[in-house]
C-alpha atoms as a PDB file:
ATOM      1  CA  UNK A   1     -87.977-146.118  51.289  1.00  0.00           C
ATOM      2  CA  UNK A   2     -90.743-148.346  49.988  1.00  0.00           C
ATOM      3  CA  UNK A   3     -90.907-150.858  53.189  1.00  0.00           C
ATOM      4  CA  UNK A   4     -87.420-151.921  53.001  1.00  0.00           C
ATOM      5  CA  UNK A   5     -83.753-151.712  51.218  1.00  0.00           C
ATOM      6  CA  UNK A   6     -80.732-153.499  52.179  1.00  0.00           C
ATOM      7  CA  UNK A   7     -77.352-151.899  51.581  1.00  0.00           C
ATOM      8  CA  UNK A   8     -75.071-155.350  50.931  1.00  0.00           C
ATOM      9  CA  UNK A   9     -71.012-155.259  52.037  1.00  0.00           C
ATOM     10  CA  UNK A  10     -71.425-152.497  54.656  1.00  0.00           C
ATOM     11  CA  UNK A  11     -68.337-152.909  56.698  1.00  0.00           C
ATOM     12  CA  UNK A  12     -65.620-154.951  56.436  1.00  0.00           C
ATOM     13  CA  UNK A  13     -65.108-158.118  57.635  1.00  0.00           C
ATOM     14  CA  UNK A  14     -62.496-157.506  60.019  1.00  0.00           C
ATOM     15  CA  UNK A  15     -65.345-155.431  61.621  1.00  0.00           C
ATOM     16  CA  UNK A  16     -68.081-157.790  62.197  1.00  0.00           C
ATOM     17  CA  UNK A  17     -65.505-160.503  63.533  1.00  0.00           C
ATOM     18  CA  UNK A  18     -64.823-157.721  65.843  1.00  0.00           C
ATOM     19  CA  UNK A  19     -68.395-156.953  66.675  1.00  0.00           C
ATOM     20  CA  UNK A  20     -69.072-160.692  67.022  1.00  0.00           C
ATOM     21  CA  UNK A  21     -66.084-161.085  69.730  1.00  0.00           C
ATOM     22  CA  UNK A  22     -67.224-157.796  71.697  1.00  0.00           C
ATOM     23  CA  UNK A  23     -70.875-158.653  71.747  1.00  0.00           C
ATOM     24  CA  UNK A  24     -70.473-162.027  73.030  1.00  0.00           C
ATOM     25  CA  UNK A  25     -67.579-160.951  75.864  1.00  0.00           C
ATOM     26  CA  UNK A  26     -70.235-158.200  76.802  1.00  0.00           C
ATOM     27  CA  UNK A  27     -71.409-158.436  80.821  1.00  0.00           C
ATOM     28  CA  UNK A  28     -74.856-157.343  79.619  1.00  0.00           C
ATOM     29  CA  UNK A  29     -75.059-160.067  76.955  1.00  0.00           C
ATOM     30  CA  UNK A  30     -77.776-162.727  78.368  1.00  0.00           C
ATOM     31  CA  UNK A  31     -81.055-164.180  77.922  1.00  0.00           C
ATOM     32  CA  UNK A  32     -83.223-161.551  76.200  1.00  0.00           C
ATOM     33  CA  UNK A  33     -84.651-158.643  78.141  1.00  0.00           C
ATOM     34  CA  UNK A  34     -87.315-158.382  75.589  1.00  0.00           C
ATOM     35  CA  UNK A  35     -90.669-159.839  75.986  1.00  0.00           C
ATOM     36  CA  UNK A  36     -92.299-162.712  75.248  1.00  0.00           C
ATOM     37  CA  UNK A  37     -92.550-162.462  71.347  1.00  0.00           C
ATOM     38  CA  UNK A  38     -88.628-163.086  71.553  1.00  0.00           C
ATOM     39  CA  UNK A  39     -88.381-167.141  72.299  1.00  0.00           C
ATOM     40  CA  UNK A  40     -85.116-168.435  73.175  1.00  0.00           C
ATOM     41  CA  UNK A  41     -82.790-165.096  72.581  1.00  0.00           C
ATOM     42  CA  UNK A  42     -80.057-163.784  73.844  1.00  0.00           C
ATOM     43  CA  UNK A  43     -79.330-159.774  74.027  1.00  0.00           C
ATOM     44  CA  UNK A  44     -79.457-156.967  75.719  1.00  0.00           C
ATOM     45  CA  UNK A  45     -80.395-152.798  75.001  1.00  0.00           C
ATOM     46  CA  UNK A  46     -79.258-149.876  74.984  1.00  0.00           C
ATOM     47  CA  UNK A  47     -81.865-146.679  75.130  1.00  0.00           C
ATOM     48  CA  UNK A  48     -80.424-143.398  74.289  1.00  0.00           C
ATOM     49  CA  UNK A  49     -81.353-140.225  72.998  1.00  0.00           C
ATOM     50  CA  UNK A  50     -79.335-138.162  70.488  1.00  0.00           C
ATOM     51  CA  UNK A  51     -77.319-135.933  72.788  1.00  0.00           C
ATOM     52  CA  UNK A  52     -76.108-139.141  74.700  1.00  0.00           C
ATOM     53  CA  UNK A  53     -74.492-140.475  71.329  1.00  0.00           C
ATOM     54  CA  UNK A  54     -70.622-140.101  72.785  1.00  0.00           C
ATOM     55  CA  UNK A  55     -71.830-141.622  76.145  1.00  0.00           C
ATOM     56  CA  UNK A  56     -72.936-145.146  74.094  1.00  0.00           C
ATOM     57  CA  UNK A  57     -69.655-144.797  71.818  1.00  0.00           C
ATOM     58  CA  UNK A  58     -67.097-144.003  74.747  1.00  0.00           C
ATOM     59  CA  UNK A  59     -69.055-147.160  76.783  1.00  0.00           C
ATOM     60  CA  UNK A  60     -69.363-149.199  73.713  1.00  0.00           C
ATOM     61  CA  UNK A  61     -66.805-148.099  71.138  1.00  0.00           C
ATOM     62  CA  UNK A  62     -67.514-151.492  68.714  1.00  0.00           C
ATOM     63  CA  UNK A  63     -70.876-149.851  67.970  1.00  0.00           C
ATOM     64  CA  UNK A  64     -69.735-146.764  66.693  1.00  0.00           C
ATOM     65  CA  UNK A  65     -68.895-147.336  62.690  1.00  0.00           C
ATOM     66  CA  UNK A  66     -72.914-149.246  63.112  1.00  0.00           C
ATOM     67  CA  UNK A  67     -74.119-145.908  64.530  1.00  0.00           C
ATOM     68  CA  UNK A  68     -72.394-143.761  62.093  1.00  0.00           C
ATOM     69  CA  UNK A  69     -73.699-145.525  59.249  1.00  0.00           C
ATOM     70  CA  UNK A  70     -76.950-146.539  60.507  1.00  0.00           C
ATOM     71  CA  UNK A  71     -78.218-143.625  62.590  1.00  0.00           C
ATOM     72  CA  UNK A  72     -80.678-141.630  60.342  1.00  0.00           C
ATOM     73  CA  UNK A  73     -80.292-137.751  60.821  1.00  0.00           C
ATOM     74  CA  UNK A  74     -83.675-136.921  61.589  1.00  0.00           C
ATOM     75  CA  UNK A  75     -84.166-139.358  64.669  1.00  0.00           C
ATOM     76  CA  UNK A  76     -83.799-138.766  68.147  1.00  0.00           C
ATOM     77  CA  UNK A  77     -84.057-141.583  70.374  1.00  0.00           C
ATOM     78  CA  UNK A  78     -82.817-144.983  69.481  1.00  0.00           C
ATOM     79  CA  UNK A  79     -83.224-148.825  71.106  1.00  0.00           C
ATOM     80  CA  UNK A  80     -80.445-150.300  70.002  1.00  0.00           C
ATOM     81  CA  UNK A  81     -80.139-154.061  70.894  1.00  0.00           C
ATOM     82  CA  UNK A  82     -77.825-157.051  69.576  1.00  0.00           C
ATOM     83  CA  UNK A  83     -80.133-159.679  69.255  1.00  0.00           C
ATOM     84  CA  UNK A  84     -79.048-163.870  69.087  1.00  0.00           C
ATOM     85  CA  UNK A  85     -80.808-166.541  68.385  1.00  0.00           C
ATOM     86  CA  UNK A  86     -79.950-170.478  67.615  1.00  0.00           C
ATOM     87  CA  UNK A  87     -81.404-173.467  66.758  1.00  0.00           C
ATOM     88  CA  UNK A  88     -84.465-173.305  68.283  1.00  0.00           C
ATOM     89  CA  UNK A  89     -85.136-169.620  68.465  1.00  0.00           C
ATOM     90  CA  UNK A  90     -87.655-167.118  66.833  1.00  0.00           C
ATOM     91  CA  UNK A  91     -89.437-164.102  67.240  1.00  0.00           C
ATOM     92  CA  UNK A  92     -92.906-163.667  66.997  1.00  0.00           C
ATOM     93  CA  UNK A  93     -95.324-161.242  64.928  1.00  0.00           C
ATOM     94  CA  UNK A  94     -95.005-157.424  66.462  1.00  0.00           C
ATOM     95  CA  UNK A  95     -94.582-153.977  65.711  1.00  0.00           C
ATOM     96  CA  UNK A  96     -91.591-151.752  67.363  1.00  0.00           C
ATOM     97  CA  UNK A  97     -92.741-149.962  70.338  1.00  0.00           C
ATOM     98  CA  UNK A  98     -89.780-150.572  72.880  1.00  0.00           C
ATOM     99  CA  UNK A  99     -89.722-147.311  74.199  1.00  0.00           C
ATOM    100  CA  UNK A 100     -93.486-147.531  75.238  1.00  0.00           C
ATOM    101  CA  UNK A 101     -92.390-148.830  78.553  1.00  0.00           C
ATOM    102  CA  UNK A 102     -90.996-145.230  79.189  1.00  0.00           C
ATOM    103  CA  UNK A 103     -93.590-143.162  77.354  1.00  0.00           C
ATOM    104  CA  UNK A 104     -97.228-144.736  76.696  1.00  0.00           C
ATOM    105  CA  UNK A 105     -97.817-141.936  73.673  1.00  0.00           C
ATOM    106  CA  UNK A 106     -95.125-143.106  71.694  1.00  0.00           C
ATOM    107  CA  UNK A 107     -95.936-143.956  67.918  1.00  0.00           C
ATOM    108  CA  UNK A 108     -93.614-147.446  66.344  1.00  0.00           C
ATOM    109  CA  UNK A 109     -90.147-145.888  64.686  1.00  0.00           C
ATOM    110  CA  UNK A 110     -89.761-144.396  62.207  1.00  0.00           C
ATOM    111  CA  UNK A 111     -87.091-147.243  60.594  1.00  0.00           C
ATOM    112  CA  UNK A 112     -85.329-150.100  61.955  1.00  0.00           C
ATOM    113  CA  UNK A 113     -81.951-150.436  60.891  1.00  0.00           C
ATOM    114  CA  UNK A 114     -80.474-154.165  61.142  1.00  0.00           C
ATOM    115  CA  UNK A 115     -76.785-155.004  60.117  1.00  0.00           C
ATOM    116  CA  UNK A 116     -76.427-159.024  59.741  1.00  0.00           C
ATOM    117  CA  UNK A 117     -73.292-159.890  62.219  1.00  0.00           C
ATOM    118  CA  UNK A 118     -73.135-163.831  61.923  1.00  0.00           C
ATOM    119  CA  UNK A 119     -75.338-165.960  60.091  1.00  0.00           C
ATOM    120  CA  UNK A 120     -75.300-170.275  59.921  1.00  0.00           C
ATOM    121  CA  UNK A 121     -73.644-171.834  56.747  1.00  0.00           C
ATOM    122  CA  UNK A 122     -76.799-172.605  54.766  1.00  0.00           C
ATOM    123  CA  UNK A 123     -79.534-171.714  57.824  1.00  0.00           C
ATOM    124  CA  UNK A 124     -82.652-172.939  57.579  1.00  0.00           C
ATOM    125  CA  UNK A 125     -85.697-170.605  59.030  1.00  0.00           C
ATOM    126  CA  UNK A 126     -84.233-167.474  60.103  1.00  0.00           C
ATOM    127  CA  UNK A 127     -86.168-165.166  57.901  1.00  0.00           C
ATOM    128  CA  UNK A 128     -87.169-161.691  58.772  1.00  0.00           C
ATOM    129  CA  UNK A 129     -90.805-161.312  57.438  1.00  0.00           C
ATOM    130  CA  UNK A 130     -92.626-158.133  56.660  1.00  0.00           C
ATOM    131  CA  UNK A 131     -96.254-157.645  56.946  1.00  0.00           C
ATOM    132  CA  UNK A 132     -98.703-154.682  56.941  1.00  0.00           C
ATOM    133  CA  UNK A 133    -102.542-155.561  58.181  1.00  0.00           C
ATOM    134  CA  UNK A 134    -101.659-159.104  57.465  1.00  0.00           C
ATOM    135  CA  UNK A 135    -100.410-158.253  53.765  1.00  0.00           C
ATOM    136  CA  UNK A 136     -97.046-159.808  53.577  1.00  0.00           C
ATOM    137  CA  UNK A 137     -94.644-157.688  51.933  1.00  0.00           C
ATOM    138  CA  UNK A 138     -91.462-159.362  52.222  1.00  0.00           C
ATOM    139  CA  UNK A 139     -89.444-162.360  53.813  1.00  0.00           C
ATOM    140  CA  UNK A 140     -85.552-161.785  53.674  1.00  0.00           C
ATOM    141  CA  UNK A 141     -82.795-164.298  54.365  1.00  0.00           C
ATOM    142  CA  UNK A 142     -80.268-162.744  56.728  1.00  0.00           C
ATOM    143  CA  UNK A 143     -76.909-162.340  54.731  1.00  0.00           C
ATOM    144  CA  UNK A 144     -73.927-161.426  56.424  1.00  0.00           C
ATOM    145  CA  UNK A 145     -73.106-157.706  56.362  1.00  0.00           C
ATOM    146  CA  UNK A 146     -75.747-156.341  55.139  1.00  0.00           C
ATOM    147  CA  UNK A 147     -77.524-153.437  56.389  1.00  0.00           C
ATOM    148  CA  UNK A 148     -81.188-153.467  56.295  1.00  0.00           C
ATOM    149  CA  UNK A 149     -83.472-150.713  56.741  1.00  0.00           C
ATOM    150  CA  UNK A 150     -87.592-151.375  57.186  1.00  0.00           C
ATOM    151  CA  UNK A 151     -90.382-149.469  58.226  1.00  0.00           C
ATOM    152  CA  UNK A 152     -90.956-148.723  61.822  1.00  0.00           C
ATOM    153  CA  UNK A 153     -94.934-149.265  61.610  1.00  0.00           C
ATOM    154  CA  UNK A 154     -94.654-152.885  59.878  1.00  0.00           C
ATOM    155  CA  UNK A 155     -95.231-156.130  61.928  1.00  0.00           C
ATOM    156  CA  UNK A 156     -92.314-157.861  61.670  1.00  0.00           C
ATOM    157  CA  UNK A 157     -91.445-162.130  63.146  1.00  0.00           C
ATOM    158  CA  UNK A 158     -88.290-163.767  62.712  1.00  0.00           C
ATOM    159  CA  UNK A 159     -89.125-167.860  61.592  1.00  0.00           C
ATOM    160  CA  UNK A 160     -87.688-170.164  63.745  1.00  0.00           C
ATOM    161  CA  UNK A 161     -84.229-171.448  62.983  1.00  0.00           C
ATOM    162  CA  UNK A 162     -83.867-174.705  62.203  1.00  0.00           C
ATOM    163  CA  UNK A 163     -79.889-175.489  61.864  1.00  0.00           C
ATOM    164  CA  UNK A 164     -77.125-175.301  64.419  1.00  0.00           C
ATOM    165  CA  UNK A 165     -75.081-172.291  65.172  1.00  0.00           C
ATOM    166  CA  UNK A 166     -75.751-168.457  65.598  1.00  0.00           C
ATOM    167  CA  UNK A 167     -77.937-166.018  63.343  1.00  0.00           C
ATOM    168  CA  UNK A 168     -76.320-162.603  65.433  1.00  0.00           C
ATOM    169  CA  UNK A 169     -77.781-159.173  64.350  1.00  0.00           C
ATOM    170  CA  UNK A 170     -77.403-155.526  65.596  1.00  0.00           C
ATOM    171  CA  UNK A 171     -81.055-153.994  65.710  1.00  0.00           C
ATOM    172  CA  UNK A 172     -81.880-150.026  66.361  1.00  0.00           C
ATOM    173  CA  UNK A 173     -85.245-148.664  66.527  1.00  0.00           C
ATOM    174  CA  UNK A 174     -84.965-144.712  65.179  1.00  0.00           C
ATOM    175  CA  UNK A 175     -87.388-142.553  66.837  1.00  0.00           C
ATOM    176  CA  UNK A 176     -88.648-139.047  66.313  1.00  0.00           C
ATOM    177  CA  UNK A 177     -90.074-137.847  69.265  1.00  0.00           C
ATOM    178  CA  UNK A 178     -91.703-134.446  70.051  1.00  0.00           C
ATOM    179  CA  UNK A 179     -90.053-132.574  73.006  1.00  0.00           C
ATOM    180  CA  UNK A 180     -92.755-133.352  75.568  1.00  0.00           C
ATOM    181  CA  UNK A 181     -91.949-137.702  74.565  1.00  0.00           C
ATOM    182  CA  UNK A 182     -88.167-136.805  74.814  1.00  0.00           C
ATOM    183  CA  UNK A 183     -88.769-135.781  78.752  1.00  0.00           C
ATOM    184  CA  UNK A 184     -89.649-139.286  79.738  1.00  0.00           C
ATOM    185  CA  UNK A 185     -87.067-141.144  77.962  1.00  0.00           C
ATOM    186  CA  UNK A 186     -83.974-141.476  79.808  1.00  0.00           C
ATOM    187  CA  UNK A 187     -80.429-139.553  77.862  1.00  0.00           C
ATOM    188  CA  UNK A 188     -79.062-143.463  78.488  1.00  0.00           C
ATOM    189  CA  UNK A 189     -79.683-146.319  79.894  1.00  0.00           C
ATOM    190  CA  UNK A 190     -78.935-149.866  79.751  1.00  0.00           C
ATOM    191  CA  UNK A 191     -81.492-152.898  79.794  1.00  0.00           C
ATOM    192  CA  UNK A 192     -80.075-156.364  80.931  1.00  0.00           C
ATOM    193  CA  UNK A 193     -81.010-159.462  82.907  1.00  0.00           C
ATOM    194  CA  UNK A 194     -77.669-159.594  84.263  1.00  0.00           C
ATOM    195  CA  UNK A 195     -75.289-156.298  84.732  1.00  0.00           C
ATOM    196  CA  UNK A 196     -72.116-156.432  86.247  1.00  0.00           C
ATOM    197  CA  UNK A 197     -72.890-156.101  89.971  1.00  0.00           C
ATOM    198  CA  UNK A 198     -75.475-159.243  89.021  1.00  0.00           C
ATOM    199  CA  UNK A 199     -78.699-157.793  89.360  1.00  0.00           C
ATOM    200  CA  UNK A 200     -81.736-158.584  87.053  1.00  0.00           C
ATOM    201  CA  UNK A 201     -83.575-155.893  85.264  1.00  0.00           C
ATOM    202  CA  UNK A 202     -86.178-156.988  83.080  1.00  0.00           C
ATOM    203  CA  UNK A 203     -88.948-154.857  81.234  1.00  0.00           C
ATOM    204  CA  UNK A 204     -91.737-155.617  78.725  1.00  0.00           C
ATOM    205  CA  UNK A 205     -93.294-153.695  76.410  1.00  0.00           C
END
């Protein structure tokens, strides 16, 4: 992979309408978890390791035809997140590190896989750009169902959206992790500011 491919028509549509109706009934889904590079989002994550895989599909079954598709053989650990935003919203310049707030050693991902739920008739902003030491190497518009694959290491923002309605994607960060990295992270977990018993759990990375 030379930064980033996109794999267009991925699933059907009956499939993301169901994803988009599951996500948004979801008791985790809220005002992002994520830090402050993430302005105005809504989401919430799931960190699991490999052997946990049937634990995240029995919990969330709508995820499973994502994972099988997306989920790149040679990875262990995974941040997977849905990830909202609206008029208004955008992500600032980072790189992938989510799982630092378990492990400090861990490297960035080695991919990001991103599958393009629901995007605004003609949206404006939006775009995913790609950079590497400031060199931009790409700025895609978000088209529904398409699967896109990029680089763990590369900074990556998200422009601000400037038209009403809701750019939805389903993001997972595919680590390889030695064994030693795997002993911090937990088998599964879920991030949210609001879980069903209507605590907050927040983290930042």
């Amino acid at each position: 992979m030379k930064y980033y491919q996109q794999q267009p028509n991925a699933f059907s549509n009956d499939y993301l309408n169901n994803l988009w109706g599951e996500i948004q009934a979801c008791p985790y889904f809220a005002i992002n978890n994520l830090n402050r590079d993430f302005v105005a989002t809504k989401g919430f994550s799931i960190v699991f390791q490999r052997s946990a895989l049937a634990t995240v599909e029995q919990q969330f079954p709508y995820f499973k035809p994502y994972l099988d598709l997306a989920l790149q053989p040679n990875c262990n650990a995974f941040y997977l997140n849905p990830l909202q935003l609206k008029e208004g919203s955008r992500v600032d310049p980072h790189i992938d590190r989510s799982l630092r707030s378990y492990c400090k050693t861990i490297e960035p991902p080695i991919l990001v896989s991103v599958l393009y739920v629901r995007v605004p008739a003609d949206m404006e902003g939006g775009e995913l750009v790609l950079r590497s030491h400031k060199r931009q190497l790409g700025q895609i518009k978000p088209q529904i169902n398409t699967l896109l694959y990029f680089q763990g290491d590369l900074t990556h923002s998200v422009n601000a959206v400037k038209t009403p309605g809701h750019r939805l994607s389903l993001v997972c960060e595919q680590y390889s992790l030695s064994e030693a990295e795997l002993e911090e992270i937990p088998q599964f977990t879920i991030e949210s500011r609001k879980t069903q018993s209507g605590s907050k759990k927040r983290k930042s990375y």
